[in-house]
Protein backbone atom coordinates (compact mmCIF):
# COMPACT_ATOMS: atom_id res chain seq x y z
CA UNK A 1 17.16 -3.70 6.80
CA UNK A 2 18.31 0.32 6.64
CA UNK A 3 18.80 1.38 10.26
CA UNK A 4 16.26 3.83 9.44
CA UNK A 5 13.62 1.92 7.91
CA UNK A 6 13.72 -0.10 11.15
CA UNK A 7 13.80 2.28 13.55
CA UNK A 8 10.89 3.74 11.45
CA UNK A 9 9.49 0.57 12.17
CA UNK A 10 10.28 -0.65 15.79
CA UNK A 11 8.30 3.00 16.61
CA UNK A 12 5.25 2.00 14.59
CA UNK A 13 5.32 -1.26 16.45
CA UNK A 14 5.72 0.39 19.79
CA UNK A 15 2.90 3.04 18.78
CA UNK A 16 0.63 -0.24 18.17
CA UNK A 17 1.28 -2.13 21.40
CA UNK A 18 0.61 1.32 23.62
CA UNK A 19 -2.79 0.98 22.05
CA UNK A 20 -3.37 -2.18 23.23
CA UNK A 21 -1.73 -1.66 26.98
CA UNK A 22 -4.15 1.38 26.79
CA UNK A 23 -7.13 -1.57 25.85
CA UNK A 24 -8.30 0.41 23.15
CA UNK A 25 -8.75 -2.32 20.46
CA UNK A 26 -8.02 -5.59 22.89
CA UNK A 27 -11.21 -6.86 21.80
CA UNK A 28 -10.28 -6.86 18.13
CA UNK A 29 -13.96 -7.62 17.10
CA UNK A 30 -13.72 -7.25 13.50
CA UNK A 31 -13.58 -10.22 11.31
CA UNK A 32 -10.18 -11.73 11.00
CA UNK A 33 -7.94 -10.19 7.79
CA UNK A 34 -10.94 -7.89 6.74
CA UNK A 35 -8.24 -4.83 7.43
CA UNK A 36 -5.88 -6.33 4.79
CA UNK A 37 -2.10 -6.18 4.68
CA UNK A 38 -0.42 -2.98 4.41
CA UNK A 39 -0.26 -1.60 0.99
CA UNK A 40 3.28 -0.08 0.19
CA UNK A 41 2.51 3.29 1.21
CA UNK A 42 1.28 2.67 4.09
CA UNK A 43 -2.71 2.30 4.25
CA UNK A 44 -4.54 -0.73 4.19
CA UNK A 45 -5.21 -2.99 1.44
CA UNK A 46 -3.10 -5.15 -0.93
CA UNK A 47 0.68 -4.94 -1.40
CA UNK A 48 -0.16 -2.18 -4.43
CA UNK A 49 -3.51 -0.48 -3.97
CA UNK A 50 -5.33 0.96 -1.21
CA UNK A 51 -8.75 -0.33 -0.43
CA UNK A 52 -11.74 1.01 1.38
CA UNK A 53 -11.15 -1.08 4.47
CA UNK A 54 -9.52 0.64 7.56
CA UNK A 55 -6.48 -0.79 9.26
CA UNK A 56 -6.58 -2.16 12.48
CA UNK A 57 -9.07 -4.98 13.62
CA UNK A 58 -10.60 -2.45 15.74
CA UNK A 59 -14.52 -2.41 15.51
CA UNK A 60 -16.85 1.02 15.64
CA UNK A 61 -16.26 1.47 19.22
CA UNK A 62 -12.62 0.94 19.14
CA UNK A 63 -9.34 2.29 17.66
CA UNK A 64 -6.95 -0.85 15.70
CA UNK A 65 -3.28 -0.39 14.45
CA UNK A 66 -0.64 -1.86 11.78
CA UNK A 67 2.72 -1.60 11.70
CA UNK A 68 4.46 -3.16 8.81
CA UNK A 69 7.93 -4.09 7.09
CA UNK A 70 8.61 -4.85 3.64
CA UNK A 71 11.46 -5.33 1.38
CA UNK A 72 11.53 -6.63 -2.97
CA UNK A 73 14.42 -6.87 -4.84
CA UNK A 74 13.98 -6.82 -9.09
CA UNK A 75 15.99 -8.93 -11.00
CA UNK A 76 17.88 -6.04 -12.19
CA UNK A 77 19.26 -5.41 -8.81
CA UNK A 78 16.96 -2.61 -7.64
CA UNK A 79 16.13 -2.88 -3.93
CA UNK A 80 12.99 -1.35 -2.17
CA UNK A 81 12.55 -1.23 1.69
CA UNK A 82 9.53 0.35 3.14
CA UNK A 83 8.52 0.56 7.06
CA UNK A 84 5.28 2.07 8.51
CA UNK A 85 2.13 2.25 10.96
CA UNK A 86 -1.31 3.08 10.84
CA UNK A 87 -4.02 3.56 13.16
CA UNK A 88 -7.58 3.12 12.63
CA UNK A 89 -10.01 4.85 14.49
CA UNK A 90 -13.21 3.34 14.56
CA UNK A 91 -13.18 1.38 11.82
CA UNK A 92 -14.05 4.86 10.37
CA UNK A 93 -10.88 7.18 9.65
CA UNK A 94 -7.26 5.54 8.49
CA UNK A 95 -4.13 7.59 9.59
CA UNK A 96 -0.74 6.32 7.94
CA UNK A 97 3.07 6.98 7.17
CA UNK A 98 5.43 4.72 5.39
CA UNK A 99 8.93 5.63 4.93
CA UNK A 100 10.61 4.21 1.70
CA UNK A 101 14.66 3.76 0.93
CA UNK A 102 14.98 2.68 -2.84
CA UNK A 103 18.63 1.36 -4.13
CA UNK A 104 19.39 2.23 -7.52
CA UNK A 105 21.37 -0.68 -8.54
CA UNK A 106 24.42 0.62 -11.27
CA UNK A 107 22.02 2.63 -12.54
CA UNK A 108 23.49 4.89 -10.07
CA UNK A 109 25.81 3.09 -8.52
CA UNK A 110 25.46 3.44 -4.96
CA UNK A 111 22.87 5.60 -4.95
CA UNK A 112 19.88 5.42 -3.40
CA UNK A 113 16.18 7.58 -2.70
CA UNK A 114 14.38 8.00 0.34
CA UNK A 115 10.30 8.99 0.09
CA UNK A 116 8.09 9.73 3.04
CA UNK A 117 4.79 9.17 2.99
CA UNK A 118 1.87 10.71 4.69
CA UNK A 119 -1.54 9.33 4.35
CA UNK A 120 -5.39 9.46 5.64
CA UNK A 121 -8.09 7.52 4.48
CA UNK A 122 -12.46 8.08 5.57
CA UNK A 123 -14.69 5.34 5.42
CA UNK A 124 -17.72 7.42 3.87
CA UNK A 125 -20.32 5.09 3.19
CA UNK A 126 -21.10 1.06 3.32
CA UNK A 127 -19.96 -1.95 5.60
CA UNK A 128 -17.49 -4.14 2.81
CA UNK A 129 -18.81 -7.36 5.05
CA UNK A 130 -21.92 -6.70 6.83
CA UNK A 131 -23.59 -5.24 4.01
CA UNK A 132 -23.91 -8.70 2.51
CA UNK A 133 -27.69 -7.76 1.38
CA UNK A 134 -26.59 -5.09 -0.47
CA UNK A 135 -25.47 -4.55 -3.78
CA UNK A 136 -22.97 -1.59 -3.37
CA UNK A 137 -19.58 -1.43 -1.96
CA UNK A 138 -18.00 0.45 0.99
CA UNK A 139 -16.36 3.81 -0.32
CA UNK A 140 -13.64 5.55 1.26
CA UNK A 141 -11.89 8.77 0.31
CA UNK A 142 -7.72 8.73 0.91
CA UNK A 143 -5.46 11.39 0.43
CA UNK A 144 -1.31 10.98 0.25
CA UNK A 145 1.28 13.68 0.79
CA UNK A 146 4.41 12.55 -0.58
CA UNK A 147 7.98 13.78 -0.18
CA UNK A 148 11.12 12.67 -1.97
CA UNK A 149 14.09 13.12 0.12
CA UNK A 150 16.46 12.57 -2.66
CA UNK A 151 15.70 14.70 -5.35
CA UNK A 152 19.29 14.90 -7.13
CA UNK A 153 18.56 12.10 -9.68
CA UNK A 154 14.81 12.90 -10.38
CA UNK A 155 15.55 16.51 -11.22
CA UNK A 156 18.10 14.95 -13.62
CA UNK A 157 15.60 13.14 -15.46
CA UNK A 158 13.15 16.23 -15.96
CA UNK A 159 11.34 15.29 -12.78
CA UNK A 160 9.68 18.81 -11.78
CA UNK A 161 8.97 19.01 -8.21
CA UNK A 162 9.80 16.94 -4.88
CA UNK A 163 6.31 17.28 -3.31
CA UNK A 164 3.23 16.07 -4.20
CA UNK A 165 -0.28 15.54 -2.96
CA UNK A 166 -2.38 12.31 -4.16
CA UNK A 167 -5.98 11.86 -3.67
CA UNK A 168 -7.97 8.59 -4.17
CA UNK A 169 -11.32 7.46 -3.91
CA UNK A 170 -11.40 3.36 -3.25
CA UNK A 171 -14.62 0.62 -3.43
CA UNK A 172 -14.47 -2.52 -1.94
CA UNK A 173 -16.97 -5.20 -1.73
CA UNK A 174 -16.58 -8.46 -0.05
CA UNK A 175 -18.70 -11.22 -0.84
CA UNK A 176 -18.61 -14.44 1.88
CA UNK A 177 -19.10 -17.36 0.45
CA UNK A 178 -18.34 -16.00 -3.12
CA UNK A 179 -16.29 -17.87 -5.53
CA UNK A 180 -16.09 -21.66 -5.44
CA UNK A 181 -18.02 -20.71 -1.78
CA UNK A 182 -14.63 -18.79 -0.66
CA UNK A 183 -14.97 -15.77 0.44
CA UNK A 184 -13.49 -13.01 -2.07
CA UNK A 185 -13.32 -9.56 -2.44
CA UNK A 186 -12.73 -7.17 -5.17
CA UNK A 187 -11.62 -3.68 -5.34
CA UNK A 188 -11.51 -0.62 -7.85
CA UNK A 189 -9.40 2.41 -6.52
CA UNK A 190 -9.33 5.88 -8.71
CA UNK A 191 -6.18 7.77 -7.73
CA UNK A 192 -5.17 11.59 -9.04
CA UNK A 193 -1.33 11.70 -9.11
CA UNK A 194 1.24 12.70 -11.78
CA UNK A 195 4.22 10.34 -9.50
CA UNK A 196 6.80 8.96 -11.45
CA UNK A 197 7.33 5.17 -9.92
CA UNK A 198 5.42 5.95 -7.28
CA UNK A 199 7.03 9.40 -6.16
CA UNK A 200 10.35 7.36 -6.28
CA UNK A 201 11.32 9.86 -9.22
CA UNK A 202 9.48 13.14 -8.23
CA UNK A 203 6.23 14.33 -9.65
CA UNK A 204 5.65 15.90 -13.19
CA UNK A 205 8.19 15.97 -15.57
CA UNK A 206 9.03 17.29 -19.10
CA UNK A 207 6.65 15.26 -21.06
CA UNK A 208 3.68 15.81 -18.94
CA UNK A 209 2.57 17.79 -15.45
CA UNK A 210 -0.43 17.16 -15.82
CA UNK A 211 -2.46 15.08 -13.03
CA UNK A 212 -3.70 12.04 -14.76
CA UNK A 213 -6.79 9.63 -12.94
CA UNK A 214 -5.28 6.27 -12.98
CA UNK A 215 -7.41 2.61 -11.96
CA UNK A 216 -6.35 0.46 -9.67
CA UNK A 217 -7.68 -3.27 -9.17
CA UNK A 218 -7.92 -5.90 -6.72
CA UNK A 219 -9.28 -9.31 -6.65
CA UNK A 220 -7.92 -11.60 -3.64
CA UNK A 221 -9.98 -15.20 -2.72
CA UNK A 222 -9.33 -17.13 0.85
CA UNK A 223 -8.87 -20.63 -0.05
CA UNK A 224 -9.00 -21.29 4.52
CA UNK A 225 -10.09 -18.17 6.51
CA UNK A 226 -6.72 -17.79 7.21
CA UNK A 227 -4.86 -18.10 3.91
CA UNK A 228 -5.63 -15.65 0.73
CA UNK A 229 -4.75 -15.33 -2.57
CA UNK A 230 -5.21 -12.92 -5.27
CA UNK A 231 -3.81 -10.42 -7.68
CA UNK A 232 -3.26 -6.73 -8.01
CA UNK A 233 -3.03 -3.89 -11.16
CA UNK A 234 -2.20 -0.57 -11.20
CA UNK A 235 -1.78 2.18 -13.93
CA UNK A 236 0.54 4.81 -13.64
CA UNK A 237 1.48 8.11 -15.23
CA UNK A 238 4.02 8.29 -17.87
CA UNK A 239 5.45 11.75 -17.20
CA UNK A 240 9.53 11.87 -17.92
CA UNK A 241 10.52 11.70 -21.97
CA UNK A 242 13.79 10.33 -21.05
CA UNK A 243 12.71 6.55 -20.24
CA UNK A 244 8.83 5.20 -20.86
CA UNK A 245 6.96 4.08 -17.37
CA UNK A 246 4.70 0.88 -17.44
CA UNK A 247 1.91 -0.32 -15.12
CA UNK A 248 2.87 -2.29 -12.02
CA UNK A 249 1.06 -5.85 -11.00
CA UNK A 250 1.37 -8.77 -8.79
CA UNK A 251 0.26 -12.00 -7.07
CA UNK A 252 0.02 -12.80 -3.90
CA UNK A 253 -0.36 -15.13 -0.88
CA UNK A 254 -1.70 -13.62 1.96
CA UNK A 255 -1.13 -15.76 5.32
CA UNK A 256 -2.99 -14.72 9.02
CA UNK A 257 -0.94 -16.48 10.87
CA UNK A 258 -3.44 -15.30 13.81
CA UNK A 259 -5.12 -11.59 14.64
CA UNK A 260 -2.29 -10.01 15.31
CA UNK A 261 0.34 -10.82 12.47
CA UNK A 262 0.27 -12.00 8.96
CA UNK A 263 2.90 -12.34 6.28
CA UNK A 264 2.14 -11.46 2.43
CA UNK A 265 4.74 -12.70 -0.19
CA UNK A 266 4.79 -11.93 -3.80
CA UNK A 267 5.71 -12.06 -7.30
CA UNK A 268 5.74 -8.76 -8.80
CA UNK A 269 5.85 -6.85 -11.81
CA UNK A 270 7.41 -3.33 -11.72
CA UNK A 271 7.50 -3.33 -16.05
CA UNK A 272 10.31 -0.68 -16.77
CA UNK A 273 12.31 1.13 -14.10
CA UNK A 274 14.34 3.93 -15.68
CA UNK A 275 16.96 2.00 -18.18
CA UNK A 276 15.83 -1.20 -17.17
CA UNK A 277 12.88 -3.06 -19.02
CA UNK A 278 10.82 -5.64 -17.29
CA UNK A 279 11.83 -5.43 -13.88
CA UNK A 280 10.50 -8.12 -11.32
CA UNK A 281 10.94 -9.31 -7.91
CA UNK A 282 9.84 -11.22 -5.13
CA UNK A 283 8.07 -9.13 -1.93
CA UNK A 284 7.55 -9.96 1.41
CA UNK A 285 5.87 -7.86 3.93
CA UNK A 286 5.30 -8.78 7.54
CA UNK A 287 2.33 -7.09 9.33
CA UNK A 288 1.89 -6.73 13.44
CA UNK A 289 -2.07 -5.14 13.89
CA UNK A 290 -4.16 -4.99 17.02
């Protein structure tokens, strides 16, 4: 792993553990892996998208915390190492920050870009698993400030600015005993952004700088309470003339190994990454959460 990236990481993890010394989530009473994994840029959810849960297995009276590493490599040689933390505070409002380092394979060769992420996330209305009666989902409202720390190469492709500012609005309903009597859940997240791959390449560019509202889907099943599958979609702006971007996906397997740390690994699709088509990779993240 970049020296960085897990420095980035060893202080998320210390972050988490003062929490618990300071017995602020020790109890941990939510229900086991209803915070999710960390998504990529740092809140919780899947691997991809951001759902209305909040991180940490901290109930209403108590404040959780992730921290998280996670590394993919694409067949085409294009590596992606991410590090972060989040706290939850009662089980209410999501704090976050990821830090990204992206190798660009020969496509520059040695090369690589660095993005920081910044995120928040409020849990505005509904209970995902308590609400089992009713027919709506919990809501949450997340916003992302994103900086690219190596702007050289998006610039170069038409990218317009380094900066951006991403808001989202995510649903997520969780229905025990659902499919096949697993419990599954399902998500729909609406995100404003005009990223190219993710912020990875800037924001705007000469083809469009316009913000666009792209969907983004979960749908994840436990097959034991402690094992969960399930896929993930999500549409992206296509922004720079000089190479097409395509919607990212995956599928995933989810393990709790107990309430403090689960591994997600994964098979996914990136579709094309500047002048390489059909770009995919295997994923692993490992999450630490009190």
């Amino acid at each position: 792993m970049d020296p960085t990236l897990l420095r980035a990481w060893r202080s998320g993890l210390c972050a988490l553990l003062a929490l618990g010394v300071g017995g602020f989530a020790a109890a941990g009473d939510r229900l086991a892996g209803t915070w999710g994994v960390s998504q990529v840029e740092g809140a919780a959810g899947g691997g991809l998208v951001p759902w209305a849960l909040i991180g940490g297995s901290g109930s209403r009276d108590q404040v959780g915390a992730t921290a998280f590493a996670t590394t993919l490599r694409s067949q085409g040689g294009y590596s992606l190492r991410v590090a972060g933390a989040a706290v939850g505070l009662y089980d209410t409002v999501e704090v976050s920050a990821a830090q990204w380092r992206f190798g660009l394979s020969d496509t520059v060769p040695g090369a690589s870009i660095g993005l920081d992420v910044i995120g928040a996330k409020w849990r505005v209305f509904g209970d995902a698993v308590y609400d089992q009666d009713q027919p709506w989902p919990q809501l949450a409202l997340g916003v992302q400030a994103k900086h690219n720390r190596d702007f050289a190469v998006p610039a170069a492709l038409g990218a317009r600015r380094d900066s951006d500012l991403e808001v989202y609005a995510a649903a997520t309903k969780v229905w025990l005993a659902g499919i096949a009597g697993r419990n599954t859940l399902a998500n729909l997240t609406l995100r404003s952004t005009r990223a190219n791959q993710f912020g990875l390449l800037g924001f705007g560019g000469d083809h469009s700088d316009r913000r666009r509202l792209c969907a983004e889907l979960s749908l994840a099943m436990f097959l034991r309470d402690d094992l969960a599958i399930g896929a993930e979609w999500r549409s992206k702006p296509d922004n720079l003339s000089v190479f097409r971007e395509e919607r990212a996906a995956d599928l995933f397997v989810a393990w709790f190994v107990n309430r403090h740390l689960s591994a997600t690994l994964a098979w996914v699709d990136l579709g094309n990454i500047a002048n390489k088509p059909g770009q995919q990779g295997a994923y692993l993240s490992l999450q630490a959460a009190l």
